[in-house]
C-alpha atoms as a PDB file:
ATOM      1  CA  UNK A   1       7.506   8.813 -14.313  1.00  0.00           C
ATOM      2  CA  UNK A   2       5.736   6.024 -12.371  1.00  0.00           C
ATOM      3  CA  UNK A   3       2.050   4.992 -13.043  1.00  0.00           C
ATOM      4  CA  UNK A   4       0.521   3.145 -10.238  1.00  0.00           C
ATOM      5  CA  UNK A   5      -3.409   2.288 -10.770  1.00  0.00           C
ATOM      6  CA  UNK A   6      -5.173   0.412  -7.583  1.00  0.00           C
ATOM      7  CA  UNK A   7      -8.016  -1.895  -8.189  1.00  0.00           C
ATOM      8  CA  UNK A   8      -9.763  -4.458  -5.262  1.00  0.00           C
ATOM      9  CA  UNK A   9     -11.627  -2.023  -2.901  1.00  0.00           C
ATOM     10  CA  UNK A  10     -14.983  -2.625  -2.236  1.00  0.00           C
ATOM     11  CA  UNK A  11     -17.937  -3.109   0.237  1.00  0.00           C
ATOM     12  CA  UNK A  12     -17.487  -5.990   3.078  1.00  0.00           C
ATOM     13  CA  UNK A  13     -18.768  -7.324   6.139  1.00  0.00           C
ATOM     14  CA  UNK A  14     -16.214  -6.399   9.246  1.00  0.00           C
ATOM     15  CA  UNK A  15     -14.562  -9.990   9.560  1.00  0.00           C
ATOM     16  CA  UNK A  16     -13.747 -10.033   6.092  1.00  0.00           C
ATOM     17  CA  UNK A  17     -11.300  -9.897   3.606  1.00  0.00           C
ATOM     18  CA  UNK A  18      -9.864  -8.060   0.713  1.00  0.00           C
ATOM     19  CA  UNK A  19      -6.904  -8.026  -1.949  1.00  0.00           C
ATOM     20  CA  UNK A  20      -5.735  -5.050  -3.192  1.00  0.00           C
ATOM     21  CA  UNK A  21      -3.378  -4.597  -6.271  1.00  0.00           C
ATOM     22  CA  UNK A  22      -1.246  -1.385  -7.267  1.00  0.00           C
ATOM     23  CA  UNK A  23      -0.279  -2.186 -11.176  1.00  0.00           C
ATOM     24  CA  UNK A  24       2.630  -0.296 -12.276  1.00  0.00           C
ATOM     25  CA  UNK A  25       4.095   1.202 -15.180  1.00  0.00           C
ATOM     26  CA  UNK A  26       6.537   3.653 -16.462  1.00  0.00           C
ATOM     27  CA  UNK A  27      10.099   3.780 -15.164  1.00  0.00           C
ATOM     28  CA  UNK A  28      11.289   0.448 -13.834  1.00  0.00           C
ATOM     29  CA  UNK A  29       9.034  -0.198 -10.581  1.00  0.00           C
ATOM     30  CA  UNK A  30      10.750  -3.010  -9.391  1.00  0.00           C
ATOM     31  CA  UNK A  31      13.517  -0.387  -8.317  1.00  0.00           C
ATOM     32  CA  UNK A  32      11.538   1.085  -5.955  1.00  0.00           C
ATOM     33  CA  UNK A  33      10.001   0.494  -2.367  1.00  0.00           C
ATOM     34  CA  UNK A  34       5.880   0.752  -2.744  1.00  0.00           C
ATOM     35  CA  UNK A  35       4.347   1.712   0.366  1.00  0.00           C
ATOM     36  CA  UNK A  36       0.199   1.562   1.541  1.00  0.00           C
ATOM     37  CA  UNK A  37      -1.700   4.500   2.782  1.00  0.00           C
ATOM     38  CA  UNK A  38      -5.720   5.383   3.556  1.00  0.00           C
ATOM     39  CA  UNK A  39      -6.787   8.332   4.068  1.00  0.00           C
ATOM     40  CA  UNK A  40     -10.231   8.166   5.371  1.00  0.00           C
ATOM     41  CA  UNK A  41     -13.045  11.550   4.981  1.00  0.00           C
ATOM     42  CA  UNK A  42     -12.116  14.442   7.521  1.00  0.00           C
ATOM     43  CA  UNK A  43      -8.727  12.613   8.289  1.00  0.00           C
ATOM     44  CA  UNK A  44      -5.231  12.512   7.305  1.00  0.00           C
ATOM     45  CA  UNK A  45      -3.360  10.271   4.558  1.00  0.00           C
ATOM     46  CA  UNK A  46      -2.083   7.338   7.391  1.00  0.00           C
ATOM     47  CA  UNK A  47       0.494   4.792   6.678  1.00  0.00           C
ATOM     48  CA  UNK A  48      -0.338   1.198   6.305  1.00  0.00           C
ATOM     49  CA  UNK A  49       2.543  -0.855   5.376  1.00  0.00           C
ATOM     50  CA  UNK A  50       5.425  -0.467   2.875  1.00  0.00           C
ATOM     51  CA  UNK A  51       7.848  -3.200   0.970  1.00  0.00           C
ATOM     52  CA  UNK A  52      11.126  -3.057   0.012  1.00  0.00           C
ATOM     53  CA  UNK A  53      12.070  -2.887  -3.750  1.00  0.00           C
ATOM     54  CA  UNK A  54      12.704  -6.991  -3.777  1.00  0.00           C
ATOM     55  CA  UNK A  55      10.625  -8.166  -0.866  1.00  0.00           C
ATOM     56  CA  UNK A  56      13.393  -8.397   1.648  1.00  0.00           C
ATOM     57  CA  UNK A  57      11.824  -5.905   4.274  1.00  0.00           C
ATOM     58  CA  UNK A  58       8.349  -5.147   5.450  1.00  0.00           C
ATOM     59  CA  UNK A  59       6.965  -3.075   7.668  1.00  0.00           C
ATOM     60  CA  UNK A  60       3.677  -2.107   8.896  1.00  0.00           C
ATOM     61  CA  UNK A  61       1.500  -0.068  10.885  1.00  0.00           C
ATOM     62  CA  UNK A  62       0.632  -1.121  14.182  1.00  0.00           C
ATOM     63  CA  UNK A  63      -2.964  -0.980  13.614  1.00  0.00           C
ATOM     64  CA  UNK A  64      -2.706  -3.395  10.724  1.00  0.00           C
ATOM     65  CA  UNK A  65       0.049  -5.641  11.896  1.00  0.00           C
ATOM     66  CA  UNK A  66      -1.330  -9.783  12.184  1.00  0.00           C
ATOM     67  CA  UNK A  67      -4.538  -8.758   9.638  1.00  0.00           C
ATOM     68  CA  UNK A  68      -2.781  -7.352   6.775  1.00  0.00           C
ATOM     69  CA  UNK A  69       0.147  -8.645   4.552  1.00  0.00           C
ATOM     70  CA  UNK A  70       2.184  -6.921   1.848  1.00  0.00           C
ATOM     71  CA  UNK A  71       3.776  -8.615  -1.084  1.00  0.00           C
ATOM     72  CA  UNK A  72       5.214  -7.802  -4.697  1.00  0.00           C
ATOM     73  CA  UNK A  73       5.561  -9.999  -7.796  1.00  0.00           C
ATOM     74  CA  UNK A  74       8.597  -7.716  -9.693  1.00  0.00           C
ATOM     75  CA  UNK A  75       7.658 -10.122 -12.641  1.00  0.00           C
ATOM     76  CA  UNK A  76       3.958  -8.231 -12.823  1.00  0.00           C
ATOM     77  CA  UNK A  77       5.120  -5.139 -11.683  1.00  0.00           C
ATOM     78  CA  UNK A  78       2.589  -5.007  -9.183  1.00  0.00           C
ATOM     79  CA  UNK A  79       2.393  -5.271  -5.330  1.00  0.00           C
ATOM     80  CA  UNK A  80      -0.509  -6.129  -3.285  1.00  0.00           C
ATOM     81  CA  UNK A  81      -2.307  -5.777  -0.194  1.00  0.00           C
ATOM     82  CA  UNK A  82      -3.919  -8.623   1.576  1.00  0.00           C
ATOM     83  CA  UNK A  83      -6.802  -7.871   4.200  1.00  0.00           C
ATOM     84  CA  UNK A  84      -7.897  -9.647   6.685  1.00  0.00           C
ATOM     85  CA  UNK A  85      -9.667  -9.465   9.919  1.00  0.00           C
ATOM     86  CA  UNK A  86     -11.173  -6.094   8.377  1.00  0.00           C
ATOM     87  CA  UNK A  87     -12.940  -3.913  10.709  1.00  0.00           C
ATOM     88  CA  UNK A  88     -15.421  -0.806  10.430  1.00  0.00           C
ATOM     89  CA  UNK A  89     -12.493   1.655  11.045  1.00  0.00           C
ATOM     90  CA  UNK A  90     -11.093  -0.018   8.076  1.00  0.00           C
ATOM     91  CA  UNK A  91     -12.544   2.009   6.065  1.00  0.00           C
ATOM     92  CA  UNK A  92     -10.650   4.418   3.925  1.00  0.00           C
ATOM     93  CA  UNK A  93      -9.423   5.311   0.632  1.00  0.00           C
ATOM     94  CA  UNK A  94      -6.310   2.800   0.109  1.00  0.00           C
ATOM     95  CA  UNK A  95      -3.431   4.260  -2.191  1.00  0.00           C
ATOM     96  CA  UNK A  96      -0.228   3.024  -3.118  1.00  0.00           C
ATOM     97  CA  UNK A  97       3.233   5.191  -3.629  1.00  0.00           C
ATOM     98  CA  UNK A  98       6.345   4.643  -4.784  1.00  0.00           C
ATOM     99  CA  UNK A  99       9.563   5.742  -2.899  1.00  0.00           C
ATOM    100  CA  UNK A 100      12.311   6.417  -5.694  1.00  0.00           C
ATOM    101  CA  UNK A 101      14.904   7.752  -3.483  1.00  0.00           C
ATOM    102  CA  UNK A 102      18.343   6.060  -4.158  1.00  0.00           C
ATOM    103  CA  UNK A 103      19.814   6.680  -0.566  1.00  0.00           C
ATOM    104  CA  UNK A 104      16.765   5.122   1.228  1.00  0.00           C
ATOM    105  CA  UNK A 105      17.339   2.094  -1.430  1.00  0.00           C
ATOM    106  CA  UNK A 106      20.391   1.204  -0.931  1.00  0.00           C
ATOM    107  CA  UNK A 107      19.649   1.616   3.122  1.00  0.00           C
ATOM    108  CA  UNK A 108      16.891  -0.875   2.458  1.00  0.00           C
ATOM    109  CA  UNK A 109      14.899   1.992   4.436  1.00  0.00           C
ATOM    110  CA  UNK A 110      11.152   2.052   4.353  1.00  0.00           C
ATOM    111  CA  UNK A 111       9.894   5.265   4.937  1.00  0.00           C
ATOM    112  CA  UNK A 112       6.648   5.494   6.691  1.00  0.00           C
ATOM    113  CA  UNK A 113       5.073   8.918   6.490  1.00  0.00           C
ATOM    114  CA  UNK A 114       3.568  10.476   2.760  1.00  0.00           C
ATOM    115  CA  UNK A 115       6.739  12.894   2.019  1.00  0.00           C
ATOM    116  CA  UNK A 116       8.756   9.961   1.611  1.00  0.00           C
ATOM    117  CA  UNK A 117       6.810   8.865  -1.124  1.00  0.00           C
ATOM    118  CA  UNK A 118       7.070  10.492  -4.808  1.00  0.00           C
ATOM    119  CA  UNK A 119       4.218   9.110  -7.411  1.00  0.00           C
ATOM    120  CA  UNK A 120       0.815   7.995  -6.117  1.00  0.00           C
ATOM    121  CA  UNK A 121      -2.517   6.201  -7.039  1.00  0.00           C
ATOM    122  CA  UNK A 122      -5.863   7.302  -7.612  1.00  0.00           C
ATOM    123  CA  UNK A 123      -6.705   4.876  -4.755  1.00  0.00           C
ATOM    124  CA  UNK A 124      -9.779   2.576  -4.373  1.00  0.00           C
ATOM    125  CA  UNK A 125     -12.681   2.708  -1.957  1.00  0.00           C
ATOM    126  CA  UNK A 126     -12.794   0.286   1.005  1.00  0.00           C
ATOM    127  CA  UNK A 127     -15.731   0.289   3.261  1.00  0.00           C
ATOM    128  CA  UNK A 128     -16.258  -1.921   6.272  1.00  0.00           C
ATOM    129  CA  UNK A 129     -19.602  -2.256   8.017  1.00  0.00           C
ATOM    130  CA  UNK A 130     -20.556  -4.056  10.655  1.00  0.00           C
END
């Protein structure tokens, strides 16, 4: 089992900024690839970027690419989300996951859609307004 709790949502101006975390614990997390997704009311879970399990590979959605960074510190078991640049269609629930397939690790794969993904967040609330 994998326990990932998010924490750094919040209310900002569009133009702003935010870090998210996504603490870990449980079975060793810095095996695994952690991925970003948001999932805003009425809408379906969308990806937003995803790290490989030692940093080496990133990837990210287009709509996020140049505003948004992901990183990991193994050390902390946790991985975070820096945003920047935010806008009003920001806004979204923000959850992280944890891919713990073996194959797609040693293919350094990042998966980018929610079935690749097998233990998940509670999230935490990001709203944008302009």
């Amino acid at each position: 089992q994998v326990q990932l709790v998010e924490s750094g949502g919040g209310l900002v101006q569009a133009g702003g900024s935010l870090r998210l975390s996504c603490a870990a614990s449980g079975r060793t997390f810095s095996n695994y690839a952690t991925g970003w997704f948001r999932q805003a009311p009425g809408k379906e879970r969308e990806f937003v970027a995803a790290i490989t399990w030692n940093g080496g590979r990133l990837h990210y959605a287009d709509s996020v690419k140049g505003r948004y960074t992901i990183s990991r510190d193994n050390a902390k078991n946790t991985v975070h989300l820096q945003m920047n640049s935010l806008k009003p269609e920001d806004t979204a629930v923000y959850l992280c996951a944890a891919d713990v397939s073996p194959q797609r690790r040693y293919n350094d794969y990042l998966a980018d859609t929610a079935a690749g993904y097998s233990y998940w967040g509670q999230g935490t609330q990001v709203t944008v307004y302009s």
